[in-house]
Every structure is written in structure tokens, then in C-alpha cells.
N, C-alpha and C. Protein backbone atom coordinates (compact mmCIF):
# COMPACT_ATOMS: atom_id res chain seq x y z
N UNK A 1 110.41 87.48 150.64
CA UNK A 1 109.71 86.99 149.49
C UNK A 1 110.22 85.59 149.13
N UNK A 2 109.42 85.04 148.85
CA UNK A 2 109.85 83.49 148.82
C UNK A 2 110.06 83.04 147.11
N UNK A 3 110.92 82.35 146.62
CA UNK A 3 111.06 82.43 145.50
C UNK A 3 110.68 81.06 144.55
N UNK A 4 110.33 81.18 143.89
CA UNK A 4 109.47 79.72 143.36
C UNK A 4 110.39 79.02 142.91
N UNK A 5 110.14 77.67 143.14
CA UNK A 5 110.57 76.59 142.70
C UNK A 5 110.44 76.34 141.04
N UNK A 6 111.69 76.45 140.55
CA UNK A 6 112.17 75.85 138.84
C UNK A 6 111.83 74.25 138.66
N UNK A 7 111.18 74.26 137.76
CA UNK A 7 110.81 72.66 137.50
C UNK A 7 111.17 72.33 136.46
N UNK A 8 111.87 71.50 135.81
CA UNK A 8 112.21 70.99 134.35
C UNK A 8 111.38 69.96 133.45
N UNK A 9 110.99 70.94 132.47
CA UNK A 9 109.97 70.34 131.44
C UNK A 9 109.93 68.75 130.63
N UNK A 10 109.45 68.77 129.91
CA UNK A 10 109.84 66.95 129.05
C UNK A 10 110.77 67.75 127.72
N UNK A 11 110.24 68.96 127.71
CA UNK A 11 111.42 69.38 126.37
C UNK A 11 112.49 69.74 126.73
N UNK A 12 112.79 70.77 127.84
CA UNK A 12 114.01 71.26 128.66
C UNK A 12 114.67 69.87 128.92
N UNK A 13 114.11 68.76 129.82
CA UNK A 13 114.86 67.45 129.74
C UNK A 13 115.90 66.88 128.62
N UNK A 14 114.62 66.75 127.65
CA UNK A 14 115.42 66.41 125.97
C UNK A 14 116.64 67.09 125.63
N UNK A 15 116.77 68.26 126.00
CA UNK A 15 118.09 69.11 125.45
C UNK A 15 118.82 68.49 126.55
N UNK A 16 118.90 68.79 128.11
CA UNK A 16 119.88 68.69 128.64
C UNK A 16 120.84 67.40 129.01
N UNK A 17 120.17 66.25 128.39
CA UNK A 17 120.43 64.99 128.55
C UNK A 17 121.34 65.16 127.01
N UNK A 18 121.45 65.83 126.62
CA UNK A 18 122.40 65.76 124.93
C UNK A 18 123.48 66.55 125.67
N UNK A 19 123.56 67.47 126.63
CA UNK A 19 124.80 68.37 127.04
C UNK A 19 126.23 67.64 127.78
N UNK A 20 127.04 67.67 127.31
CA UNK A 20 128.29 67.48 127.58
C UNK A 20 128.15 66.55 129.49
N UNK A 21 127.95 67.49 129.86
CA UNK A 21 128.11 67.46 131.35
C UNK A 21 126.83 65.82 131.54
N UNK A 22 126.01 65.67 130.48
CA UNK A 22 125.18 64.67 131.08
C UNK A 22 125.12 63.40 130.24
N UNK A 23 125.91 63.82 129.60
CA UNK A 23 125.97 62.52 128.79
C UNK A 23 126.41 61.15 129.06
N UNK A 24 127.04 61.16 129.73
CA UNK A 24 127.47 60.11 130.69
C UNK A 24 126.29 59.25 132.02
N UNK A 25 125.34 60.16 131.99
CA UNK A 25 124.92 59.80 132.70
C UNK A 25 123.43 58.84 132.70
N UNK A 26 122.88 58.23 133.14
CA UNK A 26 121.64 57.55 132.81
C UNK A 26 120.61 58.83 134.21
N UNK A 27 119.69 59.65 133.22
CA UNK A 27 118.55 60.32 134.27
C UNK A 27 117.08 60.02 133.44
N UNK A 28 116.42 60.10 134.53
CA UNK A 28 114.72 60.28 134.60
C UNK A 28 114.74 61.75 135.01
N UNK A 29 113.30 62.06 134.90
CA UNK A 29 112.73 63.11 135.01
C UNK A 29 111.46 62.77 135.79
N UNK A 30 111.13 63.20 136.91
CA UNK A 30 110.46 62.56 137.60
C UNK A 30 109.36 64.03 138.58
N UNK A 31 108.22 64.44 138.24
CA UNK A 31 107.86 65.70 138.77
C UNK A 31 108.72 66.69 138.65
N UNK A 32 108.96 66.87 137.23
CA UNK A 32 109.71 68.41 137.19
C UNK A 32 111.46 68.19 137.55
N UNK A 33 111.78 67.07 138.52
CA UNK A 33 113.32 67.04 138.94
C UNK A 33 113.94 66.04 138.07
N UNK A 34 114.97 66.29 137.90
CA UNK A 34 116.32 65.50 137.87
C UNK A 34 116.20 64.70 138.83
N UNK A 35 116.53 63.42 138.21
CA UNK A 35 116.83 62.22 139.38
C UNK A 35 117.82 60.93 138.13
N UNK A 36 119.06 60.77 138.72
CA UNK A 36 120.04 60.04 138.65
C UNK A 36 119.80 58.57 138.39
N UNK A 37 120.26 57.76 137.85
CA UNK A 37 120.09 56.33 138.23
C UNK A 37 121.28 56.03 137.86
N UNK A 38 121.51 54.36 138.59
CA UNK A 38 122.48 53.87 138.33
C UNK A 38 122.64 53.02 137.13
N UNK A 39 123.96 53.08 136.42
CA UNK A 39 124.48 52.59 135.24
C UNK A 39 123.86 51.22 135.66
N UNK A 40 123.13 49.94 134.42
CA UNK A 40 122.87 49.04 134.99
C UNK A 40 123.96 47.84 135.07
N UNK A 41 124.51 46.84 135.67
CA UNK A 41 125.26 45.85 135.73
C UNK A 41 125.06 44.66 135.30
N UNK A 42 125.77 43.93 135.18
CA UNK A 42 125.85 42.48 133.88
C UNK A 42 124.70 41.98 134.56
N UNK A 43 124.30 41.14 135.62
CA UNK A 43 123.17 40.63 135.49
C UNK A 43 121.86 41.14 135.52
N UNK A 44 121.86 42.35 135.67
CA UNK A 44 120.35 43.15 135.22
C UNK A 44 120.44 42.96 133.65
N UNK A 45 121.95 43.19 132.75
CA UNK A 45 121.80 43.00 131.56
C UNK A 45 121.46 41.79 130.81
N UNK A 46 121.97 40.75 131.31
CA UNK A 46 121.40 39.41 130.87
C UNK A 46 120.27 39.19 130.90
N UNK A 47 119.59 39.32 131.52
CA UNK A 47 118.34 39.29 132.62
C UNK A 47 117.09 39.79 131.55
N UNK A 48 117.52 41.33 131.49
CA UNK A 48 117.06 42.03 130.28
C UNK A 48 117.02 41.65 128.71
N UNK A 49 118.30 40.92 128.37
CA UNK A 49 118.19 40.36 126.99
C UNK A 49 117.17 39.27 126.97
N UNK A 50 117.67 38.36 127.98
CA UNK A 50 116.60 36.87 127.91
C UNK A 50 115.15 37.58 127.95
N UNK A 51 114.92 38.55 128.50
CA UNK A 51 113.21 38.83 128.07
C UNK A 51 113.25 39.51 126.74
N UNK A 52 113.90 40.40 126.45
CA UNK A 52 113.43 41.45 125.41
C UNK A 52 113.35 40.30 124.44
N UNK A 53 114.45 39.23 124.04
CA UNK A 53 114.43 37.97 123.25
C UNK A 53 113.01 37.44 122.93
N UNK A 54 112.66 37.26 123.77
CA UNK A 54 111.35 36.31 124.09
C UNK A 54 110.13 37.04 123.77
N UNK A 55 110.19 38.63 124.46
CA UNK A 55 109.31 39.35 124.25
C UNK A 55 109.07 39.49 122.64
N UNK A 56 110.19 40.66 122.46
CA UNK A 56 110.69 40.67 120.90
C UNK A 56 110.10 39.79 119.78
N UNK A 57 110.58 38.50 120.07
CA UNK A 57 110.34 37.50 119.24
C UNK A 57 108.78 36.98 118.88
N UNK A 58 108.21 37.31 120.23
CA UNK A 58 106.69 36.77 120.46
C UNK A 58 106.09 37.78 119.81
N UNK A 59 106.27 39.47 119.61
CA UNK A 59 105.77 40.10 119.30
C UNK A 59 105.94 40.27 117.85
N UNK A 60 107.10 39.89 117.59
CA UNK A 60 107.32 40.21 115.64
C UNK A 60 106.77 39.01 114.87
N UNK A 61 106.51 37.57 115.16
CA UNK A 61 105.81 36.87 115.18
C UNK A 61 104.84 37.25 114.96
N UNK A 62 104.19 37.52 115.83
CA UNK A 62 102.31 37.83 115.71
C UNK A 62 102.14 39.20 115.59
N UNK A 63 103.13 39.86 114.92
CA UNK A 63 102.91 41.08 114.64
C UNK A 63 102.03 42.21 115.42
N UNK A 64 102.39 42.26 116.64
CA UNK A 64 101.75 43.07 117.59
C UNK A 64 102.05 43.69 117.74
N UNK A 65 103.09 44.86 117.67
CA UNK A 65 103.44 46.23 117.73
C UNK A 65 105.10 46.42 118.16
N UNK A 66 105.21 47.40 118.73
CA UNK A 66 107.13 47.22 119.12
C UNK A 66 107.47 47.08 120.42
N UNK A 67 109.25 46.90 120.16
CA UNK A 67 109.42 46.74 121.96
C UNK A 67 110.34 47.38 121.92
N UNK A 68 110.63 48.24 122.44
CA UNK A 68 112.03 48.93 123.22
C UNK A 68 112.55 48.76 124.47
N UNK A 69 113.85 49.12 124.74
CA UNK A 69 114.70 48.90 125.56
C UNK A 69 115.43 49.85 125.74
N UNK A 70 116.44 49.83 126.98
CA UNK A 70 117.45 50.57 126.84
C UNK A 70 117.21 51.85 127.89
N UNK A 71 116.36 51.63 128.37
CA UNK A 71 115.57 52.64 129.38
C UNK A 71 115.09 53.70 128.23
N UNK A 72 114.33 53.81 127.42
CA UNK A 72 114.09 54.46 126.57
C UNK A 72 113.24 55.45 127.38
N UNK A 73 113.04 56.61 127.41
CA UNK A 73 112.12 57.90 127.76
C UNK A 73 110.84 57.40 127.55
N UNK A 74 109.61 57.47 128.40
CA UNK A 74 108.33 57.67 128.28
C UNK A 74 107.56 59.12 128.79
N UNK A 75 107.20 60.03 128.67
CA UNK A 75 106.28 60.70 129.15
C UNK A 75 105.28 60.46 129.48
N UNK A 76 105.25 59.91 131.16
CA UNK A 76 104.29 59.38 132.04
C UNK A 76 103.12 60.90 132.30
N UNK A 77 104.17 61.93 132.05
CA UNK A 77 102.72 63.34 132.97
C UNK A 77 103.36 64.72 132.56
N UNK A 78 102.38 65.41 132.03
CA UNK A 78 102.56 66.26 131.98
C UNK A 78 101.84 67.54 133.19
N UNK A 79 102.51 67.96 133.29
CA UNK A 79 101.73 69.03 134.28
C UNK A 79 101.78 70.65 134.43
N UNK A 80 100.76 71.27 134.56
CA UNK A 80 100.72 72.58 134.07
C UNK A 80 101.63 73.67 134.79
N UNK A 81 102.06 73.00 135.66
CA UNK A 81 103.36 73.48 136.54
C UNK A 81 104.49 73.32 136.03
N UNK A 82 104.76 72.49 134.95
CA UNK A 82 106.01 71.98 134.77
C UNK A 82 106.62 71.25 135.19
N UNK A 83 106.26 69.94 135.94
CA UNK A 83 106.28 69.20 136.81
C UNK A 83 105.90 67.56 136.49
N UNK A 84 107.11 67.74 134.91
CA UNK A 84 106.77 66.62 134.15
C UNK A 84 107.46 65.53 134.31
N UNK A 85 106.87 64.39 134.16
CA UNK A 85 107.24 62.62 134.48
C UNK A 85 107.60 62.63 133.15
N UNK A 86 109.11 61.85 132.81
CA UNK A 86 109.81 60.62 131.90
C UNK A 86 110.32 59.93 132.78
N UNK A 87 110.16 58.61 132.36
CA UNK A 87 110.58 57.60 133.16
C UNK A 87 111.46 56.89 131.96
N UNK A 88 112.58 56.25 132.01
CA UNK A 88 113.38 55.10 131.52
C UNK A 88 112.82 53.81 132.00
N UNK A 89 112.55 52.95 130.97
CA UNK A 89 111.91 51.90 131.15
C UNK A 89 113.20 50.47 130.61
N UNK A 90 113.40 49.73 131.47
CA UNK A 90 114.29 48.40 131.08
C UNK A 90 113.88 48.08 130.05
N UNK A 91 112.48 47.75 129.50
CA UNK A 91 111.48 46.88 128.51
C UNK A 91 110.79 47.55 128.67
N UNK A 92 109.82 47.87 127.20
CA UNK A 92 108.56 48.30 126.66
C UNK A 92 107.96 47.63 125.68
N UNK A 93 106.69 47.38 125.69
CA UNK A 93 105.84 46.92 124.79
C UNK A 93 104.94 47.81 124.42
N UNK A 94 104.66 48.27 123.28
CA UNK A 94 103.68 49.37 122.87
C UNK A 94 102.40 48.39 121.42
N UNK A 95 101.11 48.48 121.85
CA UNK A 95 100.78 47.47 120.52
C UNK A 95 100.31 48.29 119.50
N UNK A 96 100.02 47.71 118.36
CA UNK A 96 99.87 48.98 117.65
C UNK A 96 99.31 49.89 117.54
N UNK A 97 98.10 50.02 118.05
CA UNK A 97 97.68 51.21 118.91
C UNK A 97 98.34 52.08 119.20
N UNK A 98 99.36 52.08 119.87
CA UNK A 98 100.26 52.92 120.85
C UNK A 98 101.11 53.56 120.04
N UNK A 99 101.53 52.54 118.65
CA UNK A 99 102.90 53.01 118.62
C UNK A 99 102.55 54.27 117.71
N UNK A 100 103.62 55.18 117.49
CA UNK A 100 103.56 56.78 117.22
C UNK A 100 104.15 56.61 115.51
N UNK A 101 104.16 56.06 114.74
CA UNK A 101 104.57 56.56 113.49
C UNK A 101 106.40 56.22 113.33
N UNK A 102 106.78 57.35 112.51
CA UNK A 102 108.12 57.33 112.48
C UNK A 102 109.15 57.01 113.25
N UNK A 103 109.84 56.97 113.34
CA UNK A 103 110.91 56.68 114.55
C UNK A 103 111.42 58.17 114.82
N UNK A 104 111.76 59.22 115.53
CA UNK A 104 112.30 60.10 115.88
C UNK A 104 113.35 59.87 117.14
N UNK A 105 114.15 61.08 117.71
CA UNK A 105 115.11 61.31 118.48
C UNK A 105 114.49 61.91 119.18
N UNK A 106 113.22 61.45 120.23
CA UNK A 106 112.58 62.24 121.38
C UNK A 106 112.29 61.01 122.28
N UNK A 107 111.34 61.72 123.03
CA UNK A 107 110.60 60.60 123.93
C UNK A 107 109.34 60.08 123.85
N UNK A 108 109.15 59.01 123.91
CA UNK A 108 107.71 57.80 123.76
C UNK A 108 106.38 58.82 124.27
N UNK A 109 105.96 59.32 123.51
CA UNK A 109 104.30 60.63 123.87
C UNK A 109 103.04 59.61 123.82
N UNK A 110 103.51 58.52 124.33
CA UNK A 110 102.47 57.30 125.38
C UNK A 110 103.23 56.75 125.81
N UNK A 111 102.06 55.90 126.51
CA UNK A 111 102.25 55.42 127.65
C UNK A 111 102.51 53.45 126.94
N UNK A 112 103.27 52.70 127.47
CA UNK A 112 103.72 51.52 127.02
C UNK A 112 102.25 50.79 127.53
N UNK A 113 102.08 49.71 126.81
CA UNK A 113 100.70 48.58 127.01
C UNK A 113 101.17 47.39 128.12
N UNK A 114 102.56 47.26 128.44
CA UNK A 114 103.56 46.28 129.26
C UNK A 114 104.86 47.00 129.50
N UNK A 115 105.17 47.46 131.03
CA UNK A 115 106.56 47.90 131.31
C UNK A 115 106.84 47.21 131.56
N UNK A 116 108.46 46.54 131.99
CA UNK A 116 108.91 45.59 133.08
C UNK A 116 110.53 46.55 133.24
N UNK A 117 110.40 46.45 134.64
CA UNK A 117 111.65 46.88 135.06
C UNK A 117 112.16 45.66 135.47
N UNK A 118 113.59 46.33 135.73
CA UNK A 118 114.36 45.31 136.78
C UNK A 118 115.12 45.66 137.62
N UNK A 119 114.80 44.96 139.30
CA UNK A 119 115.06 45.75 140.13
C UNK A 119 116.92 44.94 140.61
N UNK A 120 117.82 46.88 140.31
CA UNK A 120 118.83 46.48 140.99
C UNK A 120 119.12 46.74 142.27
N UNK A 121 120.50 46.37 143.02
CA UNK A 121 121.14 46.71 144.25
C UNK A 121 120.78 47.95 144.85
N UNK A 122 120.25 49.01 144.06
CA UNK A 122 120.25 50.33 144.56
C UNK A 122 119.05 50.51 144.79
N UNK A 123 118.55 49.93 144.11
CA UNK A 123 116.79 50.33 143.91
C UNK A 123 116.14 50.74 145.35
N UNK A 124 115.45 51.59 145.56
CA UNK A 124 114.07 51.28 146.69
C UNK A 124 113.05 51.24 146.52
N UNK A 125 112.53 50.43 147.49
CA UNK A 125 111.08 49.54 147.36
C UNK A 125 110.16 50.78 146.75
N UNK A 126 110.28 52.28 147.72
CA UNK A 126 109.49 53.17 147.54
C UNK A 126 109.62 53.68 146.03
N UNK A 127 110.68 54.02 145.45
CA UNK A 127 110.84 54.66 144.34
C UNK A 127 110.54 53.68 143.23
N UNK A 128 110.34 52.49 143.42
CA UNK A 128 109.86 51.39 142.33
C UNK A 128 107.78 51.52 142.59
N UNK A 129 107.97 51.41 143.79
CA UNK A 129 106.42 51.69 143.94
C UNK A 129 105.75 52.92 143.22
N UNK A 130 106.70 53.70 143.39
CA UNK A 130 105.95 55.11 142.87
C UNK A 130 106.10 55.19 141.32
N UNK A 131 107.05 54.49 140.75
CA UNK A 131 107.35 54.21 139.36
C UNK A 131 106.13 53.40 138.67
N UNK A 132 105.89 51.92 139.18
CA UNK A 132 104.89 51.07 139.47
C UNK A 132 103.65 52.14 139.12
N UNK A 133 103.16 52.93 140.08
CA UNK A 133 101.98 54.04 140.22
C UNK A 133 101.76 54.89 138.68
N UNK A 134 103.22 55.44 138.99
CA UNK A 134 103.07 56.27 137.83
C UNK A 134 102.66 55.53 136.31
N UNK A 135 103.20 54.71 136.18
CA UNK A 135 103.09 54.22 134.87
C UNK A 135 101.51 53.70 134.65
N UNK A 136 100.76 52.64 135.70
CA UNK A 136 99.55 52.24 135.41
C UNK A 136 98.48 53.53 135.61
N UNK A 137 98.88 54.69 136.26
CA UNK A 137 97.92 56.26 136.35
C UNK A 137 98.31 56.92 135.05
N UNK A 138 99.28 56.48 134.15
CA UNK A 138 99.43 57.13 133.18
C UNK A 138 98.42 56.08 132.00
N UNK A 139 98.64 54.94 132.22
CA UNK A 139 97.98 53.75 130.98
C UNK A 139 98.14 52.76 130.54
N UNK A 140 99.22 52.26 131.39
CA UNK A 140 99.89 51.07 131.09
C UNK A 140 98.93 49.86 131.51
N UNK A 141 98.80 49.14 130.71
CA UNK A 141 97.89 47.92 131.23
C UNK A 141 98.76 46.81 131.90
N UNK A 142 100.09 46.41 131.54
CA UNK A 142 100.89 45.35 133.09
C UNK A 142 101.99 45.89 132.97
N UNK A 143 102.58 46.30 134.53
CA UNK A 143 103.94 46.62 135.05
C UNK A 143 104.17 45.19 135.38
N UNK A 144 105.63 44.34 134.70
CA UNK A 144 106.25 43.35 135.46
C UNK A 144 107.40 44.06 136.47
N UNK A 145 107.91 43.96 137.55
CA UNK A 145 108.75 43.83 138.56
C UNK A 145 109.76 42.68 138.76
N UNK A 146 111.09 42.95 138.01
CA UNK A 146 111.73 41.81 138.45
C UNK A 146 112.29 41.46 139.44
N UNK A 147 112.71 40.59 140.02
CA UNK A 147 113.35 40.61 141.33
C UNK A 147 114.27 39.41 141.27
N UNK A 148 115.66 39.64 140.62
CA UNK A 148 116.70 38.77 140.45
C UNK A 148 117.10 38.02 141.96
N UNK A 149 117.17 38.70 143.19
CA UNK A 149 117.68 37.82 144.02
C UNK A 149 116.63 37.01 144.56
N UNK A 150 115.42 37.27 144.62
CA UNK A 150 114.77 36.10 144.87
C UNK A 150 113.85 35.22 143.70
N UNK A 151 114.63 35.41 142.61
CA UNK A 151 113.84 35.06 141.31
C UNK A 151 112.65 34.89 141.07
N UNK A 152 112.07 36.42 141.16
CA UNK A 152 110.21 36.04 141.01
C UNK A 152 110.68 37.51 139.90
N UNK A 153 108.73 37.31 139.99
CA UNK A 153 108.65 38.92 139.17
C UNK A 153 107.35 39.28 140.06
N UNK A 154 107.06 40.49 140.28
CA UNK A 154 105.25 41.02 140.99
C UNK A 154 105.01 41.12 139.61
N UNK A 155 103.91 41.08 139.39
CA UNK A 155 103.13 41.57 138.11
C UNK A 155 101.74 42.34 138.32
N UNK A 156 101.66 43.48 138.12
CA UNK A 156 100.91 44.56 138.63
C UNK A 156 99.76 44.84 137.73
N UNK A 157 98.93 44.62 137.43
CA UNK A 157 97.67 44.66 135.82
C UNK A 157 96.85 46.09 136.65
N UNK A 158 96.18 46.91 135.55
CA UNK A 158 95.64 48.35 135.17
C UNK A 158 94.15 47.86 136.35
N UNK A 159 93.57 46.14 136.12
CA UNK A 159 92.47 46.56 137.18
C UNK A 159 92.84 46.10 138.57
N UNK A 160 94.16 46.06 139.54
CA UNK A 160 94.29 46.53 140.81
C UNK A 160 94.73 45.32 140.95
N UNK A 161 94.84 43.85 140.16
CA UNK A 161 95.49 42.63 140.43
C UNK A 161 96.74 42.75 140.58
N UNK A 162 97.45 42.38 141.36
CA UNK A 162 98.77 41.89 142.11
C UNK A 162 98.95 40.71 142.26
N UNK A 163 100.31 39.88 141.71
CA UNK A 163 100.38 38.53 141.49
C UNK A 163 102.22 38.58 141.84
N UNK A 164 102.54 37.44 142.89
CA UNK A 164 103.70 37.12 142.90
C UNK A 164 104.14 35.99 142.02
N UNK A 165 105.16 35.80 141.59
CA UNK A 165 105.47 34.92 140.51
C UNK A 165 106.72 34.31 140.87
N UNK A 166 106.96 33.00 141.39
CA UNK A 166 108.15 32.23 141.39
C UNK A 166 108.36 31.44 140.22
N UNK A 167 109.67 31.22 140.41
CA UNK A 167 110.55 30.27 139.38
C UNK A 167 109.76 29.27 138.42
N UNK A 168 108.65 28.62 139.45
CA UNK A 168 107.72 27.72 138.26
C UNK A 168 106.68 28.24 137.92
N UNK A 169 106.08 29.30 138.37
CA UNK A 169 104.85 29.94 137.54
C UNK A 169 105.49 30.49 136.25
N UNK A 170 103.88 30.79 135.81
CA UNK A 170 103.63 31.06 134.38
C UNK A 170 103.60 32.60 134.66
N UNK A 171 104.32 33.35 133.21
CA UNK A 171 104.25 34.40 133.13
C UNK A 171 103.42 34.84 132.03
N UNK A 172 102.27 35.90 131.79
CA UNK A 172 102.01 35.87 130.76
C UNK A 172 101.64 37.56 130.93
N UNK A 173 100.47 37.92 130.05
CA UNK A 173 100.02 39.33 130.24
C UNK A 173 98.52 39.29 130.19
N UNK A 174 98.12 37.90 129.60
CA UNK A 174 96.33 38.13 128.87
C UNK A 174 96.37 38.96 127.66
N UNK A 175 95.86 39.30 127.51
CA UNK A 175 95.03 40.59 126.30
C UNK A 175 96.09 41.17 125.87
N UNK A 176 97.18 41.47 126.66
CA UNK A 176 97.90 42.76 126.39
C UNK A 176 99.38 41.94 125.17
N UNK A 177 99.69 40.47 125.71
CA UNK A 177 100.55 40.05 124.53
C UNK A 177 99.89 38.28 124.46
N UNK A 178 98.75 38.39 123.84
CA UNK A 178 98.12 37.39 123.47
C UNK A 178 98.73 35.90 123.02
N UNK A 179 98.70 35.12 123.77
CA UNK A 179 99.71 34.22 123.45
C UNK A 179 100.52 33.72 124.20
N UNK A 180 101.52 34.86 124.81
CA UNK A 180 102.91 34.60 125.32
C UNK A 180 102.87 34.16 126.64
N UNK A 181 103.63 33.16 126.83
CA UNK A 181 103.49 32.14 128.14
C UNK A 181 105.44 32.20 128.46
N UNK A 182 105.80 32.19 129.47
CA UNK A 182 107.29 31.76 129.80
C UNK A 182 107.35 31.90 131.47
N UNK A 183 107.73 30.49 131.82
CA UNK A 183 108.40 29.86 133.25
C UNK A 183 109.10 31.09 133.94
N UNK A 184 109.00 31.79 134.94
CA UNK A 184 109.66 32.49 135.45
C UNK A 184 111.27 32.64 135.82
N UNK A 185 111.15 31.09 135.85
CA UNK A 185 112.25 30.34 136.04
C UNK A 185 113.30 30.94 134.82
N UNK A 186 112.65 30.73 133.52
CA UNK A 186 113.38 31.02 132.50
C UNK A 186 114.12 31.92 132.36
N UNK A 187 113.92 33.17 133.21
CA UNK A 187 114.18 34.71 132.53
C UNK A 187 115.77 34.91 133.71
N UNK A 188 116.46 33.76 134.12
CA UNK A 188 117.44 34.28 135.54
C UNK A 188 118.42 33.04 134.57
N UNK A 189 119.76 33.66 134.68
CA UNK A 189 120.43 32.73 134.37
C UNK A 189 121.16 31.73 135.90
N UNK A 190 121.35 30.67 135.67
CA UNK A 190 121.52 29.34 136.29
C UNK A 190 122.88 30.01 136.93
């Protein structure tokens, strides 16, 4: 007799990421599994401030909704199997549309309007791709992709556009953060 596969929920997640044994640790939830990531390192962190700055700033300005950080939890999928997507996101932009009310101690129950990760040493191409996937099949209108060693970003938009971005292009979003323009160049420290 073959015995079924245990899958861990978006609520079962929530508790076990508070337990002793995991607290230390940075996880996603990714189809029902546990999956690990690595603690991030000083220049993913710099990297990360100089946008959230910019982002942040552009958005409280023109009053467009919030941004989080910090790999904050999203619930990308739920599934009737139990076979549920949270993803930790570097940067989030949610506009006000999106955003949920109060502030609580759970996870983001949408989907962000702008993710941007940033890809470290460990990363693989595949597991960023499928991250990439998940997020615009969930609702995200632009995944940025950073890519510190060769200082670009991909920028991935909801209708199937793909754009590489070096040091002197323009970064922006369109529609999604109206306004905001910054040199690619800008976001890598010298």
C-alpha cells in the first residue's frame, strides 16, 4: 500500500516558521514543501536598500500604495491538495488596490503589482525561473530580476515582454509605478 504524500499548508507554514527549531532560518513554501534559502549577504543587502529607497520614496510621494521587504511571505497558490506556494520576496510593491487593510502577523493574501528579487551566489537559473512563473500566474504585473555580477536586471511584465537591462538603461514599470524612472546603473554600488 503506498502511502500518501504530507504536504504543508500556508497556515501549517505560519506556525512552524515561529518554532524554535526554525527560527533561525530563512524558508519558502513552495508546492506544499519546505524549501530553505540562504541567509542573504552584504551586497544583496545594499543592493536591496538602494532600491527599496527609491522605490519607497517614489511610492509615498505619489501615494501609491506600500512596499515591503525583508522577504516578506506572499501566498502565490493555494491548492486543494495542500500544495501551497509562499514565496519570500526581496521587494514588494502592492498599489492600493492590493493592499489588505490592517497590518497583521501573517502572510500577504495577494499577489504584489511589482516583485524584484535579487539573485545571489546560490541561486539557480531554474528555481528563479519557476519563482519568476509563479508570481506573474499568480498576478503580479512586473517581476524585476537582479543580477549583481553582471549589473543588469531582466524585467519580466504580466503580457509575456522580456527586457534585458544594462547599467545605462532606464528602469521603470509603466502603469504599475507611474512615474518612476532610475539608471540601472544606479541600483549596484561602485
Amino acid at each position: 500500500m503506498a502511502i500518501a504524500e504530507r504536504f504543508i499548508t500556508a497556515e501549517r507554514f505560519l506556525e512552524l516558521v515561529d518554532l524554535p527549531e526554525y527560527v533561525d532560518s530563512n524558508l519558502e513554501l513552495v508546492e506544499g514543501r519546505l524549501v530553505e534559502m540562504p541567509k542573504p549577504k552584504r551586497r544583496h543587502g545594499v543592493i536591496a536598500t538602494r532600491l527599496i529607497l527609491r522605490i519607497a520614496n517614489h511610492v509615498e510621494t505619489h501615494e501609491l500604495g506600500e512596499v515591503t521587504s525583508g522577504d516578506a511571505g506572499f501566498v502565490l497558490e493555494r491548492d486543494s491538495y495542500g500544495r501551497d506556494t509562499v514565496r519570500g520576496l526581496d521587494i514588494a510593491f502592492l498599489s492600493k488596490a492590493h493592499q489588505l487593510g490592517p497590518l497583521e502577523d501573517s502572510w500577504y493574501e495577494t499577489t504584489p503589482d511589482l516583485a524584484v528579487e535579487i539573485i545571489s551566489p546560490s541561486n539557480k537559473a531554474s528555481d528563479i525561473l519557476r519563482k519568476v512563473s509563479q508570481l506573474l500566474n499568480a498576478g503580479a504585473r512586473h517581476v524585476w530580476v537582479v543580477y549583481p555580477d553582471s549589473r543588469s536586471v531582466m524585467q519580466y511584465s504580466a503580457d509575456g515582454d522580456v527586457a534585458i537591462l544594462k547599467e545605462n538603461d532606464i528602469l521603470d514599470s509603466g502603469d504599475v509605478l507611474p512615474g518612476f524612472e532610475l539608471r540601472v546603473g544606479e541600483i549596484f554600488p561602485s
